[in-house]
Protein backbone atom coordinates (compact mmCIF):
# COMPACT_ATOMS: atom_id res chain seq x y z
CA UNK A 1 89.21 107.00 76.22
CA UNK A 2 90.01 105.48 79.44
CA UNK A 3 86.80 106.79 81.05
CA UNK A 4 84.51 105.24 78.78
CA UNK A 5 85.68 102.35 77.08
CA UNK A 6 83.31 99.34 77.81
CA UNK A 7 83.51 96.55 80.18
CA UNK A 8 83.44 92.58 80.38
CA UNK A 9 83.58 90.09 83.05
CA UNK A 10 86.39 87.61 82.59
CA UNK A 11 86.28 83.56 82.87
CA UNK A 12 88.77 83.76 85.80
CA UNK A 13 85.53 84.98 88.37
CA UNK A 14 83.09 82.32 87.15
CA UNK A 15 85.79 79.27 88.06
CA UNK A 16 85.20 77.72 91.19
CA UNK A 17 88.82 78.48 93.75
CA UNK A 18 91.55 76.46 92.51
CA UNK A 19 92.49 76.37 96.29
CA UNK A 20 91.10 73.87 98.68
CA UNK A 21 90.84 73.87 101.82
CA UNK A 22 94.30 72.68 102.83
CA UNK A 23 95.43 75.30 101.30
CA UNK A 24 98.30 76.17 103.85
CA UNK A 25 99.80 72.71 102.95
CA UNK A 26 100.73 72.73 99.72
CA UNK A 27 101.92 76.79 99.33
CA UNK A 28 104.11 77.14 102.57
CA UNK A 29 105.77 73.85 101.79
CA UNK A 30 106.35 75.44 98.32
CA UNK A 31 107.25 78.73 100.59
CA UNK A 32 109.57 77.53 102.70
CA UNK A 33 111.72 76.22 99.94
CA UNK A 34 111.32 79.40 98.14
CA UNK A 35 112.02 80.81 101.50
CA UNK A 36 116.00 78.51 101.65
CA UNK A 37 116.59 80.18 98.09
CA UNK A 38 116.56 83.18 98.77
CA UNK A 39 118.01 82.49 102.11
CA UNK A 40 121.64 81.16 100.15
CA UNK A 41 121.11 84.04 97.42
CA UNK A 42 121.63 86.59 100.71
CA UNK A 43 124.25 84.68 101.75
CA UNK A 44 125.93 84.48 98.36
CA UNK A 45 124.90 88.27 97.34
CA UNK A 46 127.13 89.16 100.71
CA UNK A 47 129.86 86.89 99.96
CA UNK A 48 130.60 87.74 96.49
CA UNK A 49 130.58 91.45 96.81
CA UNK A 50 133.09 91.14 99.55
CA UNK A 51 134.96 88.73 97.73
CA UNK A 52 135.21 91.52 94.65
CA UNK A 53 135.64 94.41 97.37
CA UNK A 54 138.67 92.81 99.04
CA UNK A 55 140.32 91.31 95.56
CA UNK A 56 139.90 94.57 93.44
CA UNK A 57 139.25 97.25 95.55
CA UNK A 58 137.77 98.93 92.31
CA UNK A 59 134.50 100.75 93.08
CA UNK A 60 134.09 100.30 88.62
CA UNK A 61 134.01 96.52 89.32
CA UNK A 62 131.25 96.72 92.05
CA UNK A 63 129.35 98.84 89.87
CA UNK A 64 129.55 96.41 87.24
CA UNK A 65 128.78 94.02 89.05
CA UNK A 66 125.52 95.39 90.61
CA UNK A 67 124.39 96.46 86.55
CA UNK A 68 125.15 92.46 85.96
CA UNK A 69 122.70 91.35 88.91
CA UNK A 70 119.85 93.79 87.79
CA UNK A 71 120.06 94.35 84.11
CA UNK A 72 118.22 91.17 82.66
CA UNK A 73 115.45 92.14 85.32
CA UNK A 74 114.92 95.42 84.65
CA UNK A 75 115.09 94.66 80.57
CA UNK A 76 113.37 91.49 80.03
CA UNK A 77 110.69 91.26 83.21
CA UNK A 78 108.19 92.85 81.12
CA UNK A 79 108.87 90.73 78.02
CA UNK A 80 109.27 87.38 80.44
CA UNK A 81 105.82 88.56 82.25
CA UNK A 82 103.59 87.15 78.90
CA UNK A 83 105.98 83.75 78.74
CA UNK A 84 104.76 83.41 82.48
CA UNK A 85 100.97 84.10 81.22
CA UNK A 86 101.71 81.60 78.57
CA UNK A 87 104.06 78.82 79.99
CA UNK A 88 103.58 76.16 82.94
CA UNK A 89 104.36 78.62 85.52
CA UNK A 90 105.62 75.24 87.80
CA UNK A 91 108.22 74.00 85.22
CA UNK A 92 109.36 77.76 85.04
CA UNK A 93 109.84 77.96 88.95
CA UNK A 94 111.82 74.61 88.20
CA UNK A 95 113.85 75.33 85.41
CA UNK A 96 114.65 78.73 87.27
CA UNK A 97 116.05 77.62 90.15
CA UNK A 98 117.46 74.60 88.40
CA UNK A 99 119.56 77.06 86.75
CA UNK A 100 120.12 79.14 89.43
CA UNK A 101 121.69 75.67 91.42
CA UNK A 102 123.85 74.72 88.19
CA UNK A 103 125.76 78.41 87.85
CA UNK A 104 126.83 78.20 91.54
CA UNK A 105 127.83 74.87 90.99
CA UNK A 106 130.00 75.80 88.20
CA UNK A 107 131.04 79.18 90.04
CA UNK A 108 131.99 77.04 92.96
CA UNK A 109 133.82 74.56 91.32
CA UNK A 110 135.90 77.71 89.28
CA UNK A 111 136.60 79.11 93.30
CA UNK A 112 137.91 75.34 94.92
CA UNK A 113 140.15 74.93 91.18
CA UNK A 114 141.50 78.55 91.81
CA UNK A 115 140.78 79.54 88.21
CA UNK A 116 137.61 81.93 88.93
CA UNK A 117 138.29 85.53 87.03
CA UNK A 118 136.01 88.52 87.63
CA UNK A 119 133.93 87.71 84.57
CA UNK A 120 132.88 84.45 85.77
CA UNK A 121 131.49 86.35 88.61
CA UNK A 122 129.49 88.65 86.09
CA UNK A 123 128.55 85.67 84.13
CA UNK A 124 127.17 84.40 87.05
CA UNK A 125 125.06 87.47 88.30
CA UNK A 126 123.40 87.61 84.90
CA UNK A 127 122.54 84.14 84.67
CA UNK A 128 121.15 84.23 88.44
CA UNK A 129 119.17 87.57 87.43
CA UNK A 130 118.01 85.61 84.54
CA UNK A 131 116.20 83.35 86.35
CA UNK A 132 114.92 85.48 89.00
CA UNK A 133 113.53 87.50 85.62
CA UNK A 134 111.18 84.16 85.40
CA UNK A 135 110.52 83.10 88.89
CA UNK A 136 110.25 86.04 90.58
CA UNK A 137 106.42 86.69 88.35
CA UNK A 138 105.63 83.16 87.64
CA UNK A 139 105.71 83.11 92.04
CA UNK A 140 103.69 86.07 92.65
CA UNK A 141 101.37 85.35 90.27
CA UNK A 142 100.63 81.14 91.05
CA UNK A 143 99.79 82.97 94.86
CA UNK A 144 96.67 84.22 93.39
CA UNK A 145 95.39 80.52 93.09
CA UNK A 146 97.07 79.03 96.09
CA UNK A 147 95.90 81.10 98.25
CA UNK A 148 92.65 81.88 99.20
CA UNK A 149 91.78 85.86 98.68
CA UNK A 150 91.07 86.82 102.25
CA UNK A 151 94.54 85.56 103.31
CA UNK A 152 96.80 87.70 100.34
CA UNK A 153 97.19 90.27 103.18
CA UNK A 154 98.49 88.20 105.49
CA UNK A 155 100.84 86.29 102.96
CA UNK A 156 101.97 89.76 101.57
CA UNK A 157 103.10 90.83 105.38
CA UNK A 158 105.12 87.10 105.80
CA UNK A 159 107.02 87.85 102.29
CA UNK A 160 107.72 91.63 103.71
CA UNK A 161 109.19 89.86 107.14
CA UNK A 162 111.08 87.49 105.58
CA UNK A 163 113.08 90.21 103.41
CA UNK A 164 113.52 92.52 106.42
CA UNK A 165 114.85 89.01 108.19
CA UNK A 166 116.99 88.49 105.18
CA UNK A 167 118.34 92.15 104.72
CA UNK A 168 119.88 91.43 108.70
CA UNK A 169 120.62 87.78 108.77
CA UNK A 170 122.37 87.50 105.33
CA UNK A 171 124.78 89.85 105.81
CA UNK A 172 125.58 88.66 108.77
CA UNK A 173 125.70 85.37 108.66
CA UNK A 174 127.99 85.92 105.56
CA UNK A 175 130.82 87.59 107.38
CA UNK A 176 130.40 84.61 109.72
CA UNK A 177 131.08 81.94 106.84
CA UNK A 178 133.36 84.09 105.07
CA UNK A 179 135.70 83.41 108.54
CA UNK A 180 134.61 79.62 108.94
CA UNK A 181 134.43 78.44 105.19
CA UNK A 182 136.25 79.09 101.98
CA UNK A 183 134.29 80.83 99.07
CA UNK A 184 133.57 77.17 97.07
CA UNK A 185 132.07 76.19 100.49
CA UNK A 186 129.26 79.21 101.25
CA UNK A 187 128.64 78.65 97.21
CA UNK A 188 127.31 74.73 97.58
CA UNK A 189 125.15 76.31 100.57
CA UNK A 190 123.07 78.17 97.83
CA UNK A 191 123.26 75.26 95.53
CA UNK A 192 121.90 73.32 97.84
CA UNK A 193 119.28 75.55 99.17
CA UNK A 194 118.33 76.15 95.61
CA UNK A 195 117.79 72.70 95.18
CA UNK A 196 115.55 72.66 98.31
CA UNK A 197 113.20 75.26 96.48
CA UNK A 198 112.44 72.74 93.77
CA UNK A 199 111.74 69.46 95.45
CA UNK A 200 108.39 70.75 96.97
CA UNK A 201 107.83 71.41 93.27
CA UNK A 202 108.08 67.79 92.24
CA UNK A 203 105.65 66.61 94.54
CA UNK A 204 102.67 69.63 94.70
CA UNK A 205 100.94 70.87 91.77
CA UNK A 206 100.71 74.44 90.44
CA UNK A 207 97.38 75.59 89.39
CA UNK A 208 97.07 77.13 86.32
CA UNK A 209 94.94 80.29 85.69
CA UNK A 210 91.90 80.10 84.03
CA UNK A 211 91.90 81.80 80.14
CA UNK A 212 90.28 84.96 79.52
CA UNK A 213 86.79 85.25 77.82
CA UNK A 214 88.41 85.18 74.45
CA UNK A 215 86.76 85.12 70.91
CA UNK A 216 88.62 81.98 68.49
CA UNK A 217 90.79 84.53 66.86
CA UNK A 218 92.15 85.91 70.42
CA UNK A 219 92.96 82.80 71.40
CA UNK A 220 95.63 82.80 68.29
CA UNK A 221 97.33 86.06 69.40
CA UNK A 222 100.96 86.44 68.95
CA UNK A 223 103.56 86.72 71.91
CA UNK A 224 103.86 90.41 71.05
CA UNK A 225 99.77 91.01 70.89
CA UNK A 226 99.70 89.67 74.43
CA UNK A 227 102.69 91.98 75.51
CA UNK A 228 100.69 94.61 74.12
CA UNK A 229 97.53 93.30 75.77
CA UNK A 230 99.02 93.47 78.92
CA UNK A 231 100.59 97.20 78.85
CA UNK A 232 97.01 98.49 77.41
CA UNK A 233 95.49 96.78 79.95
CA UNK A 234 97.12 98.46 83.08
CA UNK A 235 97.26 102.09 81.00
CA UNK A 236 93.46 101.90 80.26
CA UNK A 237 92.20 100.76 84.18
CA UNK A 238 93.02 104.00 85.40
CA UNK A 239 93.06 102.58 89.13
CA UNK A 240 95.53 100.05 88.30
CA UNK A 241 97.45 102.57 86.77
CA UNK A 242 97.85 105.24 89.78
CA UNK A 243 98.56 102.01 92.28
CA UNK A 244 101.58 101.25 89.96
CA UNK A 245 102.21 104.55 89.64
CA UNK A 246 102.15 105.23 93.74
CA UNK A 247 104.47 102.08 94.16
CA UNK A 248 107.03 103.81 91.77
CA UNK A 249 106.75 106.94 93.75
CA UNK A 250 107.91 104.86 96.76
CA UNK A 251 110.48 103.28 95.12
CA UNK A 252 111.74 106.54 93.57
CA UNK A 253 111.75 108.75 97.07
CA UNK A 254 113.05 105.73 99.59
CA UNK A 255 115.91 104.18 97.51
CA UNK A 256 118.04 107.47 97.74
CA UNK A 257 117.05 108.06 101.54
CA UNK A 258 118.75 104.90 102.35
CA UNK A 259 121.28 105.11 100.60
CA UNK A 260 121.71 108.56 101.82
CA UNK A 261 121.82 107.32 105.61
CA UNK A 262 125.68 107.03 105.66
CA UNK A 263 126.16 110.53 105.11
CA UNK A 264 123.26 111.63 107.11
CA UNK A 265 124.44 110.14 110.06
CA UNK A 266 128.19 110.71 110.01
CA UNK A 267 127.77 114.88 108.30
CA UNK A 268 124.51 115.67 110.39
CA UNK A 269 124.68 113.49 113.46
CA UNK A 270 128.62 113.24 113.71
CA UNK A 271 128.44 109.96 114.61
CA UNK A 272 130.20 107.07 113.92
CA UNK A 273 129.52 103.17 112.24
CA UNK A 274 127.34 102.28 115.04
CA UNK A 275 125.25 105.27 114.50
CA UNK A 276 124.70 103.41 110.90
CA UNK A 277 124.63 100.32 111.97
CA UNK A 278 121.87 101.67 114.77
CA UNK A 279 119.46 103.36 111.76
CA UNK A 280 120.08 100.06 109.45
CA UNK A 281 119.07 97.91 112.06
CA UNK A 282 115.80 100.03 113.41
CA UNK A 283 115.04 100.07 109.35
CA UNK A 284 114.70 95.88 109.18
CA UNK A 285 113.52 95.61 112.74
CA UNK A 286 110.71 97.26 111.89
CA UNK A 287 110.20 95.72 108.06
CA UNK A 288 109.87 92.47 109.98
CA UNK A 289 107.55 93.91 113.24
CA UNK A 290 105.21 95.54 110.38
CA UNK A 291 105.57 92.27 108.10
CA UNK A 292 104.69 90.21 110.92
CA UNK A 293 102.02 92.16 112.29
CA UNK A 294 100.05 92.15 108.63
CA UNK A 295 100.94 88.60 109.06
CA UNK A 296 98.76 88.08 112.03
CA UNK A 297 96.09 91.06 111.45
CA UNK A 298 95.27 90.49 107.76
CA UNK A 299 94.77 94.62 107.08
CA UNK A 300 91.54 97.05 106.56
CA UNK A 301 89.02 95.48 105.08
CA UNK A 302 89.99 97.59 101.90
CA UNK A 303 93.53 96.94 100.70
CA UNK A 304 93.90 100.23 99.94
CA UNK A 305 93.07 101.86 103.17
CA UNK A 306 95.81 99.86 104.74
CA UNK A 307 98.30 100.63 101.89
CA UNK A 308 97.56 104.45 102.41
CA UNK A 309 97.88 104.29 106.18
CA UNK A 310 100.98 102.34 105.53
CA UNK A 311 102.00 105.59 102.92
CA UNK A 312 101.16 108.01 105.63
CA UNK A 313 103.26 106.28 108.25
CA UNK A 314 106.63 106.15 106.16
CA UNK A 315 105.97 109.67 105.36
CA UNK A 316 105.91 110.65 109.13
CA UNK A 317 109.04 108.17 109.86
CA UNK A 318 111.21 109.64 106.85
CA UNK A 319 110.04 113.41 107.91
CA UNK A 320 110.92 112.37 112.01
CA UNK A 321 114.72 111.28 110.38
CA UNK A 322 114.86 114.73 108.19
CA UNK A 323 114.04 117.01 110.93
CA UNK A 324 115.50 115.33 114.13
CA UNK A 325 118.31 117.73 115.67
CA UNK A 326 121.73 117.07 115.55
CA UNK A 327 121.94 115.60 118.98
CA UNK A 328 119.31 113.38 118.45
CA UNK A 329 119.83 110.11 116.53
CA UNK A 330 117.54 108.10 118.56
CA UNK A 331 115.00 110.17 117.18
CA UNK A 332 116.16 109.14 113.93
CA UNK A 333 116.25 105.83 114.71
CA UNK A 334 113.19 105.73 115.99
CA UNK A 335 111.80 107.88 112.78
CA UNK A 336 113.32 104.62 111.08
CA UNK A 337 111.59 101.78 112.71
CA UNK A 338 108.69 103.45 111.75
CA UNK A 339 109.69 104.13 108.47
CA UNK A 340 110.37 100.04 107.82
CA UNK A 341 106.95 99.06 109.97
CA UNK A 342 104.90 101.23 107.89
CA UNK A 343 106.56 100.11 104.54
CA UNK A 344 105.80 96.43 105.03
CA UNK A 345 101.50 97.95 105.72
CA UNK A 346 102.29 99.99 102.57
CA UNK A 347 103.93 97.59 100.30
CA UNK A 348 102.32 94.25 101.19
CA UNK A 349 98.43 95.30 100.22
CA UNK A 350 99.69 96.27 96.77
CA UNK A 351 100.79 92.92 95.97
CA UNK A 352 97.45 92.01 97.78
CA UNK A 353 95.68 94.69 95.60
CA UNK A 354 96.95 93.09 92.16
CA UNK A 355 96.37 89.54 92.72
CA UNK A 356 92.40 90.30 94.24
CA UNK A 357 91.88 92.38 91.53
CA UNK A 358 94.29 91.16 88.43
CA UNK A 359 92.68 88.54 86.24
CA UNK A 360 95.18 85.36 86.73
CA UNK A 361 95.92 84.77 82.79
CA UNK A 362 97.49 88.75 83.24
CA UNK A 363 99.09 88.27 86.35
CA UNK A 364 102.52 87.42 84.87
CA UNK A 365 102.95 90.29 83.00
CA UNK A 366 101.22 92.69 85.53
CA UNK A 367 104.14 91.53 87.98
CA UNK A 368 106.81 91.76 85.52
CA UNK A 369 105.57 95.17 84.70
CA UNK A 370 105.80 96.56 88.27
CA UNK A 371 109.20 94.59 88.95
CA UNK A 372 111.00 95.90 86.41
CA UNK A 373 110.09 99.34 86.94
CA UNK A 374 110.39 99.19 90.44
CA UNK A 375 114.61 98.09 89.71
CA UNK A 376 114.72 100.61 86.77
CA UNK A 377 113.74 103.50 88.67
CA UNK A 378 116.08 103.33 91.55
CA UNK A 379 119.30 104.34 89.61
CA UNK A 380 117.19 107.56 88.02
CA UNK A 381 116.19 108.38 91.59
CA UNK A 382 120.17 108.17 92.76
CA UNK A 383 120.98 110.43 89.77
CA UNK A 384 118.29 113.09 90.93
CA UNK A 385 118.73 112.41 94.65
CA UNK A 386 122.72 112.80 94.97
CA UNK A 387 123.20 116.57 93.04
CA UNK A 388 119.82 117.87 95.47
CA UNK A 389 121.46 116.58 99.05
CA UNK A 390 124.96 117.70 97.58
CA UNK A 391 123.54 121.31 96.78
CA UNK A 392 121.23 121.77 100.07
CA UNK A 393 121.94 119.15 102.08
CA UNK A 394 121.46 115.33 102.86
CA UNK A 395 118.35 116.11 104.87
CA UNK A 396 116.72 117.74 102.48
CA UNK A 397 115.84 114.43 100.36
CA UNK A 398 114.46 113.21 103.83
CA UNK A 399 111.96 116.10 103.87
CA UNK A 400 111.46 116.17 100.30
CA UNK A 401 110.45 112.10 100.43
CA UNK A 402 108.01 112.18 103.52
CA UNK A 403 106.22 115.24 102.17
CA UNK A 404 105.93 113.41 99.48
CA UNK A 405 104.61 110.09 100.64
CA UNK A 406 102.35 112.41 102.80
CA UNK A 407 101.03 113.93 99.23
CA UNK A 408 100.56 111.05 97.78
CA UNK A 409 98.41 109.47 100.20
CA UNK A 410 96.65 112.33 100.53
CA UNK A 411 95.99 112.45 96.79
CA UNK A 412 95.48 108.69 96.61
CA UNK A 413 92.41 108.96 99.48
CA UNK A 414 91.08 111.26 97.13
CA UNK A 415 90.86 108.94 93.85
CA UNK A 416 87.92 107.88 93.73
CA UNK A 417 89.51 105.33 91.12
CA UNK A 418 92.15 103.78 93.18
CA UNK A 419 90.04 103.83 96.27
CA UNK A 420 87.06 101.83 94.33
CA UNK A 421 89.50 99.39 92.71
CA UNK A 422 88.75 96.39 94.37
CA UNK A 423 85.15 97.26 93.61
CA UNK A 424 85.77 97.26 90.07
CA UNK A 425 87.79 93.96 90.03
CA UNK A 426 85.19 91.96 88.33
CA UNK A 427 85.23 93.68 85.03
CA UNK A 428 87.90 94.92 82.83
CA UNK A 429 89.39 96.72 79.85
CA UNK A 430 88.05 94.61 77.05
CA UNK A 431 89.59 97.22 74.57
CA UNK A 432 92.99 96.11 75.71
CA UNK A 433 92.54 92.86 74.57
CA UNK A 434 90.69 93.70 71.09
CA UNK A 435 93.22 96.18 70.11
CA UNK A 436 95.72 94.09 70.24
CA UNK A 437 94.32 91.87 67.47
């Protein structure tokens, strides 16, 4: 049983740091070329569903399109998680956005001959998912040993900023180039800046993880017996478990309350675009402000304590947007910006949380785990969310999701499992590696 199944230190915490002590050099110069590539995927996300918006007009096609960009992820990051345990994760960074560049190429080339059809577009989403599906793990995890441990905080907060800077400046800087450039032209902008991402990858090494104490006949496991390793390993650490668990919970309760913010503000507040431009904007105003302010404070001294508080926070924002009167959507915005400040404090320790207390060698597939279920839960929440705010009203998922987060946190202070799992980090589950031979 999970309560009592014995212990073992790995090989990863008797390694001296693979990081030295320029540190900084070598991962933000990686960074920042990570940081371009997803830069030109904003930019290209925007453009193309546009481009399918105004040629269609067929809301089947944008759904289509949006299954093509998430699918792979959602069905193969749990599979592609061991491969990352396994493989180089450098050459798969490479190779990924290598492959990323050469579709856009190809799709840009189809756009300047005039001879692009809709299925090129969904060839092209897959592909790009694809290798997102690799890098998006192999990334997270090669943190762990670029990074020294007292600064995963801070480098957690940075990645939350740079999304919330992304979720403004892509969109619009992509209206902006769909006026000034033709569709070929804003694709060889994420060629190019996908190419970026892999030239600091020619020149700085990658360090590996260490292996796992393994007996001789471990070391021979099949692909599938390290799969397996991996899922028994987060089901039998029964703190690991509930921090996953909490970060679905998020996932499941937030992705319907923004998406619900359309209706909110135009059937409850009466107001008009700007009113949802105003609670979009608070939203990644304050992702970035929270993102940035991890960035510079590093956190409680326990992960988890700042993760909670950051739980506790988005539960009081979301309630402040559910319960603010009519006549008050600057309350609502307001409830917002401290909705997206407190999700960066929430969200950036659990990253922070997995790599301090994930062995290396089960990083990968740790990180494919909790990516794919954090994608393949939002269109189950969407299906439960819509019929509820239909039936009783859109403000009732907004009150439903902060009492909720409030729970959670409250229920999560009280786990004496989850609170002590940085504690714990120097031993784990030995039976979910023996089982699995």
């Amino acid at each position: 049983m999970r309560g009592t199944f014995q212990r073992e230190v790995f090989a990863m915490h008797n390694v001296a740091p693979l990081h030295g002590s320029h540190w900084h050099r070598r991962f933000f110069t990686i960074w920042s070329g990570q940081a371009l590539s997803l830069f030109g995927s904003a930019l290209v996300q925007f453009a193309l569903i546009w481009w399918l918006t105004a040629t269609t007009g067929s809301a089947t096609i944008l759904a289509t399109a949006t299954l093509m960009a998430t699918l792979p992820q959602v069905l193969l990051s749990p599979l592609v998680g061991a491969l990352v345990d396994r493989w180089n994760r450098r050459v798969i960074m490479i190779v990924s956005d290598s492959l990323i560049a050469l579709c856009t190429l190809v799709l840009a080339l189809l756009f300047a001959s005039e001879s692009v059809q809709i299925w090129h577009v969904y060839a092209l989403l897959m592909l790009r998912s694809l290798g997102a599906a690799f890098h998006g793990p192999a990334m997270q995890a090669s943190t762990t040993l670029m990074v020294p441990e007292r600064h995963y905080a801070r480098v957690a907060g940075i990645n939350q900023a740079l999304r919330g800077l992304m979720n403004i400046v892509g969109p619009a800087l992509g209206a902006l180039l769909l006026r000034t450039l033709p569709m070929f032209g804003i694709l060889l902008i994420d060629m190019v800046t996908a190419l970026l991402a892999v030239v600091p990858l020619l020149f700085f090494n990658v360090p590996q993880p260490p292996p796992m104490a393994q007996t001789g006949h471990q070391a021979n496991r099949s692909y599938w017996a390290e799969l397996g390793a991996g899922l028994r390993y987060v089901w039998m650490w029964r703190g690991l478990t509930l921090l996953i668990g909490i970060s679905m919970l998020l996932n499941f309760l937030l992705t319907p309350a923004s998406s619900l913010i359309p209706l909110l503000v135009a059937q409850h507040f009466q107001a008009e675009a700007e009113g949802f431009a105003a609670m979009s904007m608070a939203l990644g105003i304050g992702t970035i402000s929270g993102g940035v302010l991890l960035g510079a404070w590093g956190g409680f001294r326990r992960r988890i304590v700042t993760s909670l508080v950051g739980i506790i926070g988005i539960g009081a924002g979301i309630l402040l947007v559910g319960t603010a009167p009519s006549e008050a959507l600057w309350l609502a915005v307001f409830g917002m910006f401290v909705t997206g400040v407190m999700l960066s404090l929430a969200n950036a320790p659990i990253h922070a949380l997995i790599q301090a207390s994930v062995a290396p060698a089960m990083q990968g597939r740790i990180f494919g785990l909790l990516n794919s279920l954090s994608m393949g839960i939002a269109p189950l929440s969407l299906l439960v969310a819509g019929p509820i705010a239909d039936a009783i009203g859109v403000q009732s998922w907004f009150v439903v999701a902060g009492a909720a987060c409030l729970a959670a946190a409250a229920y999560g202070a009280s786990n004496q499992a989850l609170m002590n799992l940085e504690a714990g980090r120097e031993t784990a589950p030995v039976q979910a590696q023996d089982s699995a031979d």
